[in-house]
N, C-alpha and C. Protein backbone atom coordinates (compact mmCIF):
# COMPACT_ATOMS: atom_id res chain seq x y z
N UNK A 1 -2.43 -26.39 29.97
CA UNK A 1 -3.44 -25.57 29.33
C UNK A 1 -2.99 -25.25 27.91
N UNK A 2 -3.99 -25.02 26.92
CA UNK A 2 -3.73 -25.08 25.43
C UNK A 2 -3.26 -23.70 25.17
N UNK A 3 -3.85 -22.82 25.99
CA UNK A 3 -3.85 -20.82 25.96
C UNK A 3 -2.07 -20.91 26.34
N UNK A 4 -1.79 -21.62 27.06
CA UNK A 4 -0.48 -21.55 27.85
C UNK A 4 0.77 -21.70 26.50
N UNK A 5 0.42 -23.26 26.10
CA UNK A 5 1.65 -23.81 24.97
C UNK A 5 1.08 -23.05 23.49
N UNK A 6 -0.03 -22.47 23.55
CA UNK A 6 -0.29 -21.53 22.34
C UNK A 6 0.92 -20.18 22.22
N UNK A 7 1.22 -19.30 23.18
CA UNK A 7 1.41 -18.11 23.45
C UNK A 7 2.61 -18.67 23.71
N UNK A 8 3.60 -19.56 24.53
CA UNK A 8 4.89 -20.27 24.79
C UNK A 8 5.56 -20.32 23.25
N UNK A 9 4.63 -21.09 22.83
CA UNK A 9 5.21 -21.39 20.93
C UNK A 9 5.33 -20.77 20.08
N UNK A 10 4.36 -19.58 20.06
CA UNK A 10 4.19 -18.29 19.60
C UNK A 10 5.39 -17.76 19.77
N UNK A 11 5.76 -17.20 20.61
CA UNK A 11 6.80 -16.91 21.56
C UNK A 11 8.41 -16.71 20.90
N UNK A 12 8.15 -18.47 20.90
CA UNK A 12 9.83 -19.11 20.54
C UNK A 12 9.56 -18.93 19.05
N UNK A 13 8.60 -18.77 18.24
CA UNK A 13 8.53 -18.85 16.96
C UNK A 13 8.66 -17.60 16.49
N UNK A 14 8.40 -16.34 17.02
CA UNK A 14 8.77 -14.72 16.69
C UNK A 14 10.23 -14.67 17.04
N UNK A 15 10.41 -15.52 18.13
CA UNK A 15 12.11 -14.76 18.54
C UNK A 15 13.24 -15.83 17.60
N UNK A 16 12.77 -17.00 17.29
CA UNK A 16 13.65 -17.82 17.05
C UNK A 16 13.51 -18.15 15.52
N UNK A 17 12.70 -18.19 14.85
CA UNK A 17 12.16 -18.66 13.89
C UNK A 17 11.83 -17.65 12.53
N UNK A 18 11.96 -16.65 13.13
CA UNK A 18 11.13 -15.57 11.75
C UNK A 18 12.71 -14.61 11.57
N UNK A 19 12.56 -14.72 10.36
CA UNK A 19 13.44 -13.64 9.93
C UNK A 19 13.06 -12.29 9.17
N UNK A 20 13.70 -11.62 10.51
CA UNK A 20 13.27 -10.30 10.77
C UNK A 20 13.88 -9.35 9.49
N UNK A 21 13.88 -8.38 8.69
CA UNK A 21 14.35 -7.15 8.20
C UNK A 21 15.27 -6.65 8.62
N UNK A 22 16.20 -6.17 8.23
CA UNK A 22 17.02 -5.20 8.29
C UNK A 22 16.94 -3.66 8.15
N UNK A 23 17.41 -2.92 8.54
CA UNK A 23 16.60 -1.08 8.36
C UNK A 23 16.92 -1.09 6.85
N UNK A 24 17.88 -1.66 6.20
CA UNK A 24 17.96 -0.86 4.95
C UNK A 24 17.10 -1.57 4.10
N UNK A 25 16.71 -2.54 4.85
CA UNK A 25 15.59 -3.67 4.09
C UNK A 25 14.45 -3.01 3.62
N UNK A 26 13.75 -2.60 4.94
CA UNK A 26 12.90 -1.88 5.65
C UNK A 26 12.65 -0.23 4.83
N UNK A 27 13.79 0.59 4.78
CA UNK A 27 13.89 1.75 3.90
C UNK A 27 13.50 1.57 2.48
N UNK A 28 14.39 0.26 1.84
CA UNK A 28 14.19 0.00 0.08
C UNK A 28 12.14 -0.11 0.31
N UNK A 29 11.81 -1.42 1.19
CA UNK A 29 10.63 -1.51 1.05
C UNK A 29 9.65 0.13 0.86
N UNK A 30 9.52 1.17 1.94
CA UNK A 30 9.41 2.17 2.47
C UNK A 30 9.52 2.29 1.11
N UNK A 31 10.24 3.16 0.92
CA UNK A 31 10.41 4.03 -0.77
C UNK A 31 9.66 3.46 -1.92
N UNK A 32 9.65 2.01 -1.83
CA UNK A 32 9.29 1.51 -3.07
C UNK A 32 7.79 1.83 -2.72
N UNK A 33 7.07 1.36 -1.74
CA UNK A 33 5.69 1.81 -1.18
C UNK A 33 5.53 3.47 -1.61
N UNK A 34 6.29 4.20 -1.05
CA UNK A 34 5.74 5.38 -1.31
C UNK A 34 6.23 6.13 -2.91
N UNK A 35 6.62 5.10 -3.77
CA UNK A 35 6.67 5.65 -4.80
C UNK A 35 5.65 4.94 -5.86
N UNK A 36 5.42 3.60 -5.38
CA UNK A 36 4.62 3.55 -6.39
C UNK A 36 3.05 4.29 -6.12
N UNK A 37 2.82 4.73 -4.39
CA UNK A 37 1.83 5.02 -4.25
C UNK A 37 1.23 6.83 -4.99
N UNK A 38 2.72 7.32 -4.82
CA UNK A 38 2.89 8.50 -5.94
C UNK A 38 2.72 8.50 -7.20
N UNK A 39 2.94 7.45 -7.69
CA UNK A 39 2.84 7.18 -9.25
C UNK A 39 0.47 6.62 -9.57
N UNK A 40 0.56 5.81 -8.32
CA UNK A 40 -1.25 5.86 -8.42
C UNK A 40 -1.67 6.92 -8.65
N UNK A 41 -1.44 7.95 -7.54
CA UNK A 41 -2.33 8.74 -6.99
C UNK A 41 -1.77 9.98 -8.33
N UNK A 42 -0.90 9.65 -8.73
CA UNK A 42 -0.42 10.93 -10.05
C UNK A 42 -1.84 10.18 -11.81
N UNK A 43 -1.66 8.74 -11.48
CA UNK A 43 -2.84 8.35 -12.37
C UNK A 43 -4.20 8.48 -12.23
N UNK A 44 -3.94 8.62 -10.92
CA UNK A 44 -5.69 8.61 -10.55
C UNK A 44 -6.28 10.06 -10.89
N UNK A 45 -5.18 11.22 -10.88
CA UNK A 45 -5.49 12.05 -10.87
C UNK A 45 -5.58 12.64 -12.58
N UNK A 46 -4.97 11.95 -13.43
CA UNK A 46 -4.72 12.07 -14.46
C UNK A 46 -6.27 11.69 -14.93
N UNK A 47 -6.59 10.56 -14.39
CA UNK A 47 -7.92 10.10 -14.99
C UNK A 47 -8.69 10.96 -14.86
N UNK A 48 -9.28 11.32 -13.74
CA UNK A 48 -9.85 12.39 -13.44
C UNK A 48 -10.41 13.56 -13.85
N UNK A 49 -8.97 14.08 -13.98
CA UNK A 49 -8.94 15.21 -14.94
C UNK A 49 -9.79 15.00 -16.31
N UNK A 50 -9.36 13.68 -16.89
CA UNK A 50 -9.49 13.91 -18.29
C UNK A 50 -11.29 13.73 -18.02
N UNK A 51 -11.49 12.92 -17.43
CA UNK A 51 -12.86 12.67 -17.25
C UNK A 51 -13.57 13.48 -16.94
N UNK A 52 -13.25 14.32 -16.33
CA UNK A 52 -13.66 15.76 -15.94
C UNK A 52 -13.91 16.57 -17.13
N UNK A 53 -12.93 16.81 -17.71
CA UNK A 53 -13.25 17.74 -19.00
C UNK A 53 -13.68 16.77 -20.11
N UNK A 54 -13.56 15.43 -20.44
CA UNK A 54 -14.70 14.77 -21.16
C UNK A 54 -16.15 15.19 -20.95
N UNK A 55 -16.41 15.29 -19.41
CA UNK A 55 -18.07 15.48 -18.98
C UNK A 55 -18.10 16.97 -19.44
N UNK A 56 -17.28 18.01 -19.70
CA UNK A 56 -17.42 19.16 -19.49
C UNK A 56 -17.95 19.04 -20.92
N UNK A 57 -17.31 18.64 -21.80
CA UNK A 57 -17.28 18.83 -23.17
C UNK A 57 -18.64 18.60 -23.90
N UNK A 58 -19.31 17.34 -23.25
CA UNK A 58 -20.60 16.65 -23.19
C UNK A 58 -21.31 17.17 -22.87
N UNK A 59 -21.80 17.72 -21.76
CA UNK A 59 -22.45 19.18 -21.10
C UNK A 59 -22.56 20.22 -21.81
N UNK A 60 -21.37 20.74 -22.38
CA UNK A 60 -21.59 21.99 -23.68
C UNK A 60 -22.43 21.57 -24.81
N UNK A 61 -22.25 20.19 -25.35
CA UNK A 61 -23.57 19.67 -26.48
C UNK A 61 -24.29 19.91 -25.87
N UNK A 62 -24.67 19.13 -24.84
CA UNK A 62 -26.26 19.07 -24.65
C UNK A 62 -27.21 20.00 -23.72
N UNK A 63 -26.46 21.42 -23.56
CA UNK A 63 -27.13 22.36 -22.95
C UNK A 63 -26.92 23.64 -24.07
């Protein structure tokens, strides 16, 4: 059966074949993820802001 040597091969190819991470691998990755995602979310917020008080500023003309 094809379901059979699908999932068999699969198998030998996760345990034998793939090279896995290391924790400190795993940690550098980790940090680097959550720092650059700190550094977005510190721009995103930056934009924001300014855009925010751009509209504010615009609003005071025209009311």
């Amino acid at each position: 059966m094809k379901i059979i040597t699908y999932f068999k091969d699969s198998y030998n190819e996760l345990v034998n074949k793939v090279t896995w991470p290391t924790w400190k691998d795993l940690m550098n990755s980790a940090l680097v993820v959550m720092t650059a995602s700190l550094l977005i979310s510190i721009v995103i917020f930056a934009m924001d802001l300014g855009f925010r008080n751009l509209m504010e500023q615009i609003y005071k003309l025209l009311y």
